[in-house]
N, C-alpha and C. Protein backbone atom coordinates (compact mmCIF):
# COMPACT_ATOMS: atom_id res chain seq x y z
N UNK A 1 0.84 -1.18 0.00
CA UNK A 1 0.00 0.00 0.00
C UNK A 1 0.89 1.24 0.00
N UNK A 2 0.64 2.23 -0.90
CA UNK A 2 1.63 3.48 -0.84
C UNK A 2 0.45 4.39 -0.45
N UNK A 3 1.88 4.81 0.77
CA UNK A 3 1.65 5.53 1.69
C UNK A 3 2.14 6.97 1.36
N UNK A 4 0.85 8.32 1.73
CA UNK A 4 1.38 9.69 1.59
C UNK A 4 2.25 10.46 2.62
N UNK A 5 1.99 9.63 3.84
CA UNK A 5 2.63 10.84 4.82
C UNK A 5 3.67 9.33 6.11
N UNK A 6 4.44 9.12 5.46
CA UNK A 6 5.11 7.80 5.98
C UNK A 6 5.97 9.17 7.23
N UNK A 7 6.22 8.37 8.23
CA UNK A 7 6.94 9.88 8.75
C UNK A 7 8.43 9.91 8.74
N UNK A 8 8.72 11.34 8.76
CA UNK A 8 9.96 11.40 8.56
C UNK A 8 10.82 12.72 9.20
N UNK A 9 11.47 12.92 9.86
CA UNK A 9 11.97 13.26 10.87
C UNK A 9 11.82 15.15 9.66
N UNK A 10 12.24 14.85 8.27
CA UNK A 10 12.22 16.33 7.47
C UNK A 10 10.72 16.45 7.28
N UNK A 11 9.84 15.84 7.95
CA UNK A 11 8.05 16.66 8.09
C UNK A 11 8.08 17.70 8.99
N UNK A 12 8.86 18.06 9.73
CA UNK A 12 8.80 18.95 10.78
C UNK A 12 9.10 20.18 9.92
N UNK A 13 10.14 20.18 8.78
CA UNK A 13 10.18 21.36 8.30
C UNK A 13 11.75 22.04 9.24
N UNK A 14 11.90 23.30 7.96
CA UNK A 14 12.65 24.51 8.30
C UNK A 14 11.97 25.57 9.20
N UNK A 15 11.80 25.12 10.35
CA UNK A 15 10.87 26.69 10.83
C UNK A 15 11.47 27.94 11.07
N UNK A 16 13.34 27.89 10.55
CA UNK A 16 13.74 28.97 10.69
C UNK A 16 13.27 29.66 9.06
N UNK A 17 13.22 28.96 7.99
CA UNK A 17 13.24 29.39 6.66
C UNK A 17 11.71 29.78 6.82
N UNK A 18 10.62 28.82 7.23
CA UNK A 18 9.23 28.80 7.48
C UNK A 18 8.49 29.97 7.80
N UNK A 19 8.95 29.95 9.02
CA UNK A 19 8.31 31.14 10.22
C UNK A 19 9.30 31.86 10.58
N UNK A 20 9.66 32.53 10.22
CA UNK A 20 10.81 33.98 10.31
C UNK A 20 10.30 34.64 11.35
N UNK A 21 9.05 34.96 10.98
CA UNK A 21 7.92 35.69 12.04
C UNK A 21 7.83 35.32 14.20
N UNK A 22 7.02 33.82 13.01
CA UNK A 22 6.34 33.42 14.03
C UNK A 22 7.15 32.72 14.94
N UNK A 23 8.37 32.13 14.63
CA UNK A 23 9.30 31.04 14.89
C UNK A 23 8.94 29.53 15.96
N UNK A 24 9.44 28.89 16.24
CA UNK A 24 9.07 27.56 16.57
C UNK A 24 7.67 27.13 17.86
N UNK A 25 7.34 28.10 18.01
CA UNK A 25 6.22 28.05 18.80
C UNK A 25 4.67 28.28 18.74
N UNK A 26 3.77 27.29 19.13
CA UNK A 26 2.25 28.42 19.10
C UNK A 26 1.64 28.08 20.50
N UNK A 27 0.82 28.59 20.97
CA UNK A 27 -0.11 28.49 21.87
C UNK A 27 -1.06 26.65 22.04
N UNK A 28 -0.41 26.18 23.63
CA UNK A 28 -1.14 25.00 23.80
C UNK A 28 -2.28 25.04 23.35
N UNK A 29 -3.26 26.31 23.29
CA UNK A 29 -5.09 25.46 22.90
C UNK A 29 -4.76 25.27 21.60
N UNK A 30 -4.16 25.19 20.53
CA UNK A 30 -4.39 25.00 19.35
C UNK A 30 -3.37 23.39 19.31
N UNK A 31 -2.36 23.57 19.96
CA UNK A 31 -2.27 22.15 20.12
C UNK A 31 -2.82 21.08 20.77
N UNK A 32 -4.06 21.39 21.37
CA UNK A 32 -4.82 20.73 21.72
C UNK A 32 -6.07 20.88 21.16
N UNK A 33 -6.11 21.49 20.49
CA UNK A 33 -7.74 21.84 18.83
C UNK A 33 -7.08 20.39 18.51
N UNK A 34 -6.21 20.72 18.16
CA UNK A 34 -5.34 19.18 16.90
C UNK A 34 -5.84 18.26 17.52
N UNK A 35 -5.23 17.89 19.07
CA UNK A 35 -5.37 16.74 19.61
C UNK A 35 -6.48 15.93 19.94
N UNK A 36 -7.32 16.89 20.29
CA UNK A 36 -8.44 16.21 21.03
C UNK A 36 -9.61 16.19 19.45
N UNK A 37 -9.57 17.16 18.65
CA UNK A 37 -10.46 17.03 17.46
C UNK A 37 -9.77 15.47 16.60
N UNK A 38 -8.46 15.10 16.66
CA UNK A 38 -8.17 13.91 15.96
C UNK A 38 -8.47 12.89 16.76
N UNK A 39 -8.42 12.68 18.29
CA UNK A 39 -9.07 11.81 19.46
C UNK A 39 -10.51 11.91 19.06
N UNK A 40 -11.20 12.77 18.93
CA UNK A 40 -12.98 12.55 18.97
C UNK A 40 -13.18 12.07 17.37
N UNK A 41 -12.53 12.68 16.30
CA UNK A 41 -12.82 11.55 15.38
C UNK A 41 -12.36 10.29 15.06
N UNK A 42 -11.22 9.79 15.73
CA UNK A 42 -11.10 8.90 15.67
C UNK A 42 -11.90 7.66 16.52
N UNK A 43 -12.22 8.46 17.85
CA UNK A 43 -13.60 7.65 18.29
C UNK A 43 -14.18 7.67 17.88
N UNK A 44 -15.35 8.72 17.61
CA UNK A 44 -16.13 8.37 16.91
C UNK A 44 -16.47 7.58 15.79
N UNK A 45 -15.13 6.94 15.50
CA UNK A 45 -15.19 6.44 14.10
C UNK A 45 -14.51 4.98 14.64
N UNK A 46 -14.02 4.74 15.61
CA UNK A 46 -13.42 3.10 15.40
C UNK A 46 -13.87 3.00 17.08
N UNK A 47 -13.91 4.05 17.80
CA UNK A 47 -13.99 3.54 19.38
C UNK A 47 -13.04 4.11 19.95
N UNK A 48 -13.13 4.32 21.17
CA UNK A 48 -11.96 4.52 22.24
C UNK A 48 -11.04 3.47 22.91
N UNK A 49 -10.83 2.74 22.57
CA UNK A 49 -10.00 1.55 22.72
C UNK A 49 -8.97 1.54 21.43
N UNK A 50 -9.81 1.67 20.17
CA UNK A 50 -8.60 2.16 19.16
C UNK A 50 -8.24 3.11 19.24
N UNK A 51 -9.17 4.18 19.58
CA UNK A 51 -8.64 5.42 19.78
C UNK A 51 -7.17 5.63 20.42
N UNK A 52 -6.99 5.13 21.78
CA UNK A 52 -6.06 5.08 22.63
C UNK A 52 -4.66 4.43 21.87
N UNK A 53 -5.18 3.35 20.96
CA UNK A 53 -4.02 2.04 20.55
C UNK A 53 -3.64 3.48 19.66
N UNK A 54 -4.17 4.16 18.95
CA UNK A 54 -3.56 4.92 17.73
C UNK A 54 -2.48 6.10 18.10
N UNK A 55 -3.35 6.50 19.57
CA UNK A 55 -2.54 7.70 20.41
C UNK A 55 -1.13 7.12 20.76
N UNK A 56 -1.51 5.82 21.53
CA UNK A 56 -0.17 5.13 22.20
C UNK A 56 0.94 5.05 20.82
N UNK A 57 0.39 4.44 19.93
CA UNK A 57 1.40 3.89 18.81
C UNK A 57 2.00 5.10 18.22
N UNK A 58 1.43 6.58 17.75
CA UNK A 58 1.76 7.51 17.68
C UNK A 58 2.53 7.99 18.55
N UNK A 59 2.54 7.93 19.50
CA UNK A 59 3.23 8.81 21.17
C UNK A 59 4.66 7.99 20.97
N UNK A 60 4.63 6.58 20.26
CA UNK A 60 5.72 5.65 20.64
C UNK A 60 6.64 5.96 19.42
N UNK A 61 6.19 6.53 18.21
CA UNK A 61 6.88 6.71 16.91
C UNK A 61 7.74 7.84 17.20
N UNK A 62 6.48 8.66 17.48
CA UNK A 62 7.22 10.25 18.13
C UNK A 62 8.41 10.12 19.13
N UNK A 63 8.35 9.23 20.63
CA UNK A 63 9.67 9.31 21.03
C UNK A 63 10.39 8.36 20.39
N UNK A 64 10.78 7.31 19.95
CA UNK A 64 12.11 6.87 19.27
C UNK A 64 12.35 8.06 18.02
N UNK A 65 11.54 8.49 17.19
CA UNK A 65 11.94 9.62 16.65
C UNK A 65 13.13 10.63 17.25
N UNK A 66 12.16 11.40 18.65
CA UNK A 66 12.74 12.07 19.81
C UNK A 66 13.98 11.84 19.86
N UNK A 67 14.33 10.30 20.90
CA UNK A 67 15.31 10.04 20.84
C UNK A 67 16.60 9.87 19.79
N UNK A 68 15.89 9.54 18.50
CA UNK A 68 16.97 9.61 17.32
C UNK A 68 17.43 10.90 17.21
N UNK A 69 16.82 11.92 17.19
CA UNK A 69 17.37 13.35 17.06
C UNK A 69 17.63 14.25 18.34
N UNK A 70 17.31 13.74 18.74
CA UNK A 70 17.68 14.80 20.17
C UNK A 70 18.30 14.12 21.72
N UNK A 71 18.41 12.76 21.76
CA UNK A 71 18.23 12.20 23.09
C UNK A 71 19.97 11.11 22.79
N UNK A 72 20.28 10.86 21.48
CA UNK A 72 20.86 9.42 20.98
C UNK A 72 22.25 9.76 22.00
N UNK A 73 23.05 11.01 22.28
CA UNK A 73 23.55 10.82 22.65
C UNK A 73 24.29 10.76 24.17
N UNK A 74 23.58 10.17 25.04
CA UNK A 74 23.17 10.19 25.87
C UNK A 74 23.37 8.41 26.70
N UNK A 75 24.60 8.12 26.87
CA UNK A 75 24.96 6.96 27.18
C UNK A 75 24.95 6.14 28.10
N UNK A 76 24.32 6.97 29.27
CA UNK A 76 23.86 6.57 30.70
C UNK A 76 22.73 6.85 30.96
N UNK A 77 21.87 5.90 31.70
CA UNK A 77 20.55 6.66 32.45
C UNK A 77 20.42 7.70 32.45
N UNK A 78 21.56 8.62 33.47
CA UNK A 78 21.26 9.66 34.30
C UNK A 78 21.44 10.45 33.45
N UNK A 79 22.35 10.41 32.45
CA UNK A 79 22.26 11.39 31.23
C UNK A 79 21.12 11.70 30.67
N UNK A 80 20.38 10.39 29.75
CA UNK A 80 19.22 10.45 29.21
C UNK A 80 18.44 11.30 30.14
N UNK A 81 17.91 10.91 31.46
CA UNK A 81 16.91 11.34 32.41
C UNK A 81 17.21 13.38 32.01
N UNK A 82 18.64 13.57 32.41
CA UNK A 82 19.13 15.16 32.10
C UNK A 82 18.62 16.02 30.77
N UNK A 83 19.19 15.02 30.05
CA UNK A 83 19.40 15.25 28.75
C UNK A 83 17.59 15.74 28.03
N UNK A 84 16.58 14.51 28.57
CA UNK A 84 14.84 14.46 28.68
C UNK A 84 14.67 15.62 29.36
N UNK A 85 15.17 16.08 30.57
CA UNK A 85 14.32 16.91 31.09
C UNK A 85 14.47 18.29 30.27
N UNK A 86 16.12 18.59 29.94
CA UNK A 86 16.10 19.69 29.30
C UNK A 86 15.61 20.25 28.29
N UNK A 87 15.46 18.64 28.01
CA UNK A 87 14.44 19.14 25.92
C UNK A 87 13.12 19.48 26.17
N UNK A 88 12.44 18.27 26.78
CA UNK A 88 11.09 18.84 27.37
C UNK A 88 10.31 20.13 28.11
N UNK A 89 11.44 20.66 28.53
CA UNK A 89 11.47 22.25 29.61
C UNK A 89 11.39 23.14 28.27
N UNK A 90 12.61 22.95 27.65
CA UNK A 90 13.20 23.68 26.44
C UNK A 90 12.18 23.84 25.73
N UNK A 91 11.77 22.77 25.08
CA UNK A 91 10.33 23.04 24.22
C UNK A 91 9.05 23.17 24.82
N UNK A 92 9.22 23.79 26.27
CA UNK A 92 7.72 23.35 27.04
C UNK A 92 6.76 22.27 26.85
N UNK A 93 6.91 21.33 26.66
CA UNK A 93 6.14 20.53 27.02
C UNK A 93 5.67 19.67 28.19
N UNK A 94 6.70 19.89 28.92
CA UNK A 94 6.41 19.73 30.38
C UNK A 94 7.35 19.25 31.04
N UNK A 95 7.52 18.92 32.87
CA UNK A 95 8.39 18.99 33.36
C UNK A 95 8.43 17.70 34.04
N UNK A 96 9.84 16.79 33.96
CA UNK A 96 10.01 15.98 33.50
C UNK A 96 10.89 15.05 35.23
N UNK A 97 10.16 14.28 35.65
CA UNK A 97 11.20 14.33 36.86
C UNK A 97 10.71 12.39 37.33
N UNK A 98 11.83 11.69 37.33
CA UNK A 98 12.35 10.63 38.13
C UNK A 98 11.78 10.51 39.78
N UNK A 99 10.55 9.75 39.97
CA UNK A 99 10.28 9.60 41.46
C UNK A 99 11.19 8.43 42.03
N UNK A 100 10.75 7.59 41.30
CA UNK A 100 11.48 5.56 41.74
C UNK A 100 12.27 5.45 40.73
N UNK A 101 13.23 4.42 40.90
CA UNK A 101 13.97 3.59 39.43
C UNK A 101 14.50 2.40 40.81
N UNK A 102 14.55 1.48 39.61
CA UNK A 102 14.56 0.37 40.54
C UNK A 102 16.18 -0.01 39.99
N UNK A 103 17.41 -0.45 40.77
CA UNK A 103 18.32 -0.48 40.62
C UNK A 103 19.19 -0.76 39.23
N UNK A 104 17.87 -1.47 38.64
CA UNK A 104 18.66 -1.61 37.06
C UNK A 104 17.58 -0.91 36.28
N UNK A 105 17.37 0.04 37.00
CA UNK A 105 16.46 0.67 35.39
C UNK A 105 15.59 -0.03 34.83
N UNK A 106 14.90 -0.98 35.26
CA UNK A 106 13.90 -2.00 34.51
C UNK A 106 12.80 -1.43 35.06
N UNK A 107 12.19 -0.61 36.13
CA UNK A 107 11.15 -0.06 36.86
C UNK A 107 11.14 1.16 36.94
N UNK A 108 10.31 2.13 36.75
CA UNK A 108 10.37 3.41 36.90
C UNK A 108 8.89 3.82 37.36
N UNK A 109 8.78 5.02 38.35
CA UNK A 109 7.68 6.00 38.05
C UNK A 109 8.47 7.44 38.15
N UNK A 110 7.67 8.04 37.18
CA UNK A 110 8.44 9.55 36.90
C UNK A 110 6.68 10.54 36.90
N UNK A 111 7.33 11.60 36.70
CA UNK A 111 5.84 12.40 36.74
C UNK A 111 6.29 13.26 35.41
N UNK A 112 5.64 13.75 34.64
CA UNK A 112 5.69 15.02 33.93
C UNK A 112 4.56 16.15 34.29
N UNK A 113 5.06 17.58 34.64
CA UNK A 113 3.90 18.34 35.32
C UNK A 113 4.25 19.46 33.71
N UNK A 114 2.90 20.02 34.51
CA UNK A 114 2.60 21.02 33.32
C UNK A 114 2.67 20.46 32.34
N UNK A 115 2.33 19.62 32.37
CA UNK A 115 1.91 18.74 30.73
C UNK A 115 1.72 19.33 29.47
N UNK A 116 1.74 19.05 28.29
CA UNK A 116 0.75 19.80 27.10
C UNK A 116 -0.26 19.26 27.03
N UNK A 117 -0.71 17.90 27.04
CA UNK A 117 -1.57 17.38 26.90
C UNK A 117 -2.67 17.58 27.63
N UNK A 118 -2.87 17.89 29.10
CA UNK A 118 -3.81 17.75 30.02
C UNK A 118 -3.71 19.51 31.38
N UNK A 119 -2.66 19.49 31.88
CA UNK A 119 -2.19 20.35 32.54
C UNK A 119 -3.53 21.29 32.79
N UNK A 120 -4.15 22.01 33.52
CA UNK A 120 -5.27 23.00 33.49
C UNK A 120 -7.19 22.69 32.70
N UNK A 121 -6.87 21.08 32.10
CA UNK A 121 -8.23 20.70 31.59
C UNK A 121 -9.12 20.45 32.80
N UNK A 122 -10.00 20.16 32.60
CA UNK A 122 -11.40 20.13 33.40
C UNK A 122 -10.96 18.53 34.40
N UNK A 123 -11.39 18.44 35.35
CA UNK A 123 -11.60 17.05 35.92
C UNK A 123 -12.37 16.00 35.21
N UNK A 124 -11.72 14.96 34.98
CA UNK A 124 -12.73 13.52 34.37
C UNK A 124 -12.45 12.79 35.06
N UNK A 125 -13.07 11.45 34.62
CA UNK A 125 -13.34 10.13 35.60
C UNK A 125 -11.94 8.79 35.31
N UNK A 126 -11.19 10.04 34.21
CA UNK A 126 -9.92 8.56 33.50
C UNK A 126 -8.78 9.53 33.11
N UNK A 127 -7.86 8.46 33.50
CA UNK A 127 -6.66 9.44 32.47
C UNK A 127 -6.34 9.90 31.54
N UNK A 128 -5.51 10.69 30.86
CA UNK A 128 -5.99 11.17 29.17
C UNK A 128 -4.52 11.46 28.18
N UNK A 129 -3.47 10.89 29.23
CA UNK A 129 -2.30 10.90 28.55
C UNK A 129 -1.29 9.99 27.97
N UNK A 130 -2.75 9.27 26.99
CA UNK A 130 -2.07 7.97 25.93
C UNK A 130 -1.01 8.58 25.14
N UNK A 131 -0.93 9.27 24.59
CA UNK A 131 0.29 9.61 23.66
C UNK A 131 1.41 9.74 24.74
N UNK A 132 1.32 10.51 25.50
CA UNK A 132 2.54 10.77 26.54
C UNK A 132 3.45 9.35 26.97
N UNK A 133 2.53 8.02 27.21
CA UNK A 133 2.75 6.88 27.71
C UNK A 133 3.47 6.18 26.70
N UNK A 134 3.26 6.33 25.07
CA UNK A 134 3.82 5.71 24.20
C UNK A 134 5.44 6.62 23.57
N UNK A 135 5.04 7.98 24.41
CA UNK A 135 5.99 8.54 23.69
C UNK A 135 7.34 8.36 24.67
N UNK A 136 7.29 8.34 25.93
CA UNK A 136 8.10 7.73 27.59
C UNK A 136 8.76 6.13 26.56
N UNK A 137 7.61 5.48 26.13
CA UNK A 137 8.07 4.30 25.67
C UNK A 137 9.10 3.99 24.87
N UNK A 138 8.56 4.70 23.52
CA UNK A 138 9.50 4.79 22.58
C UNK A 138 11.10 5.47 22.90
N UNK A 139 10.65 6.25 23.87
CA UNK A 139 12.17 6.61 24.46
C UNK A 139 13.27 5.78 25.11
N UNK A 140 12.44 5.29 25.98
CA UNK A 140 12.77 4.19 27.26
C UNK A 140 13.65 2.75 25.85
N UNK A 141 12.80 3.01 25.28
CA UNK A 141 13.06 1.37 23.81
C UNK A 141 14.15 1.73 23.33
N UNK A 142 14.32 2.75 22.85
CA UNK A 142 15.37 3.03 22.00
C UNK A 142 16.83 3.30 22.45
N UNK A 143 16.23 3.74 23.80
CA UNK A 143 17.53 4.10 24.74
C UNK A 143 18.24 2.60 25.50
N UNK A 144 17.11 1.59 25.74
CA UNK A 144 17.56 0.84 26.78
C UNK A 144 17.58 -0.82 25.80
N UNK A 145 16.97 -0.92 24.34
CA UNK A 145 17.08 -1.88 23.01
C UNK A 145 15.97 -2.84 24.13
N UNK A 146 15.02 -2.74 24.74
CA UNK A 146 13.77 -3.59 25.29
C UNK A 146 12.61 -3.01 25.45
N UNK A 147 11.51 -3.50 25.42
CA UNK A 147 10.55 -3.17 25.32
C UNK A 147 9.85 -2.59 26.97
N UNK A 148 9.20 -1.44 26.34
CA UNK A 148 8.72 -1.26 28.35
C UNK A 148 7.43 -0.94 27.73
N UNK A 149 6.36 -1.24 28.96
CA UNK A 149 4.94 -1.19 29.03
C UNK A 149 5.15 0.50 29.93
N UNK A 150 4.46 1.39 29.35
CA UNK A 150 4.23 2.73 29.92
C UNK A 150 2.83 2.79 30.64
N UNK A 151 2.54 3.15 31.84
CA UNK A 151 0.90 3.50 32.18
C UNK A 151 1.05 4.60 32.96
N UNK A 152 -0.06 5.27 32.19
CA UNK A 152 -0.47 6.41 33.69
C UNK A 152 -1.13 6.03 34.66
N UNK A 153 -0.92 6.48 36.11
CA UNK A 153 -1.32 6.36 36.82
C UNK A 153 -2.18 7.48 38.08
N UNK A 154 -1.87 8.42 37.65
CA UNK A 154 -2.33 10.15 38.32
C UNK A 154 -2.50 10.64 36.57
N UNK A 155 -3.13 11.38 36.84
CA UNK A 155 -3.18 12.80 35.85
C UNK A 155 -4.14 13.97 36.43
N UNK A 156 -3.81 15.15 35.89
CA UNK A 156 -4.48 16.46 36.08
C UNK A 156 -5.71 15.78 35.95
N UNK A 157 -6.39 15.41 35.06
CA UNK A 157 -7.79 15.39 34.59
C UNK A 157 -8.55 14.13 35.64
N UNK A 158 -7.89 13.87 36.59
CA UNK A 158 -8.06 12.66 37.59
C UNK A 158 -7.81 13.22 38.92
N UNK A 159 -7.54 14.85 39.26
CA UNK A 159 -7.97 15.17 40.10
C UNK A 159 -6.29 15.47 40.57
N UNK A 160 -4.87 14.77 39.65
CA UNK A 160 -3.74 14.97 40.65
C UNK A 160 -3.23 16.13 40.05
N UNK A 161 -1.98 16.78 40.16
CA UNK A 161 -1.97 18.01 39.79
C UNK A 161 -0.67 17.80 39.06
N UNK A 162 -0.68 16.68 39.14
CA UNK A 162 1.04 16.15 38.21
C UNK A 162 0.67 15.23 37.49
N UNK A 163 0.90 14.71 36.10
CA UNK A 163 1.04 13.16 35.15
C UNK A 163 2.39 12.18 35.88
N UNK A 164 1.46 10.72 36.66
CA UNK A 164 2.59 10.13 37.14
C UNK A 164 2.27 9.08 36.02
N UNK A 165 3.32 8.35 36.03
CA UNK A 165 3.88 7.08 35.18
C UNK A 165 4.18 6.48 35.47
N UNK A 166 3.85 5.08 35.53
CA UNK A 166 4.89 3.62 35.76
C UNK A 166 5.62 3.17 34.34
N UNK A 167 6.58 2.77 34.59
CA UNK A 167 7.17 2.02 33.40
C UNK A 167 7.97 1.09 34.04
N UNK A 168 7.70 0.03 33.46
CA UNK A 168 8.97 -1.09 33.67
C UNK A 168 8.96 -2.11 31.95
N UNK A 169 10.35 -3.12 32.18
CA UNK A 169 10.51 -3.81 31.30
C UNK A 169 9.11 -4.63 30.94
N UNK A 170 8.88 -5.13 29.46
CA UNK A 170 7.76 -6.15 29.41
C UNK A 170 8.22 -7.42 29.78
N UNK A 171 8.27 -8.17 29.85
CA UNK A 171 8.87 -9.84 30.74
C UNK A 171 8.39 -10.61 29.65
């Protein structure tokens, strides 16, 4: 099947040639117009169970992406962990911090606050930061060559005021 928009690290574009103006930034509600209008049609159209699988699998492309361009060199944990927080701050997307790690790095909970995804939304009854969980993943994969299961476990929209995370190896 040929594919139009296969991804590729040059979709992001020149935003210095691009946006001279505007330069590499816009305002979270419009990155969240995107988000949540491609979440409600995609429920609406296959379910929220795919919905989520499409967010996660997306979230997971995006960080090994991440990591290929911005994270690769980074040869220790504690680096990566440094190296994550600064990009994430850097580009605001949120703030990025190590609670547990279990002596070999196979276990983690970390939090990201001020989220993009959720940070200041309304209270709901579930968590809402599938992409975030796949994108932790794809990082965690690429950095550590094994597979880790990502879950949220707190979020803003669940009443906590931080996105916590478990991650450990899959077995």
């Amino acid at each position: 099947m040929a594919r139009k928009y296969k991804f590729s690290w040059d979709l992001l574009g020149n935003l210095e040639e691009g946006r001279p103006n505007l330069g590499p930034y816009t305002r979270v509600e419009i990155y969240r117009l995107m988000q949540f209008a491609f979440r409600d049609v995609l429920e609406a159209e296959y379910g929220s169970e795919v919905a989520d699988e499409v967010f996660y699998k997306a979230g997971k492309l995006a960080g090994e992406e991440f990591y290929t361009h911005c994270l690769k060199e980074a040869t220790t944990f504690n680096e990566l962990v440094r190296t994550l927080q600064e990009s994430l701050k850097e580009m605001s997307i949120g703030i990025f911090r190590i609670e547990q790690a279990s002596s070999d790095n196979s276990k983690l909970i970390f939090t990201i606050s001020e989220d993009l995804d959720c940070a200041g939304l309304p209270e709901l009854d579930y968590e809402i930061c599938t992409y975030d969980e796949g994108f932790v993943a794809g990082i965690l994969e690429k950095f550590a060559g094994v597979e880790f299961d990502v879950k949220e476990v707190d979020c803003w929209c669940t009443g906590d005021r931080t996105c916590r995370f478990r991650a450990a190896v899959k077995s």
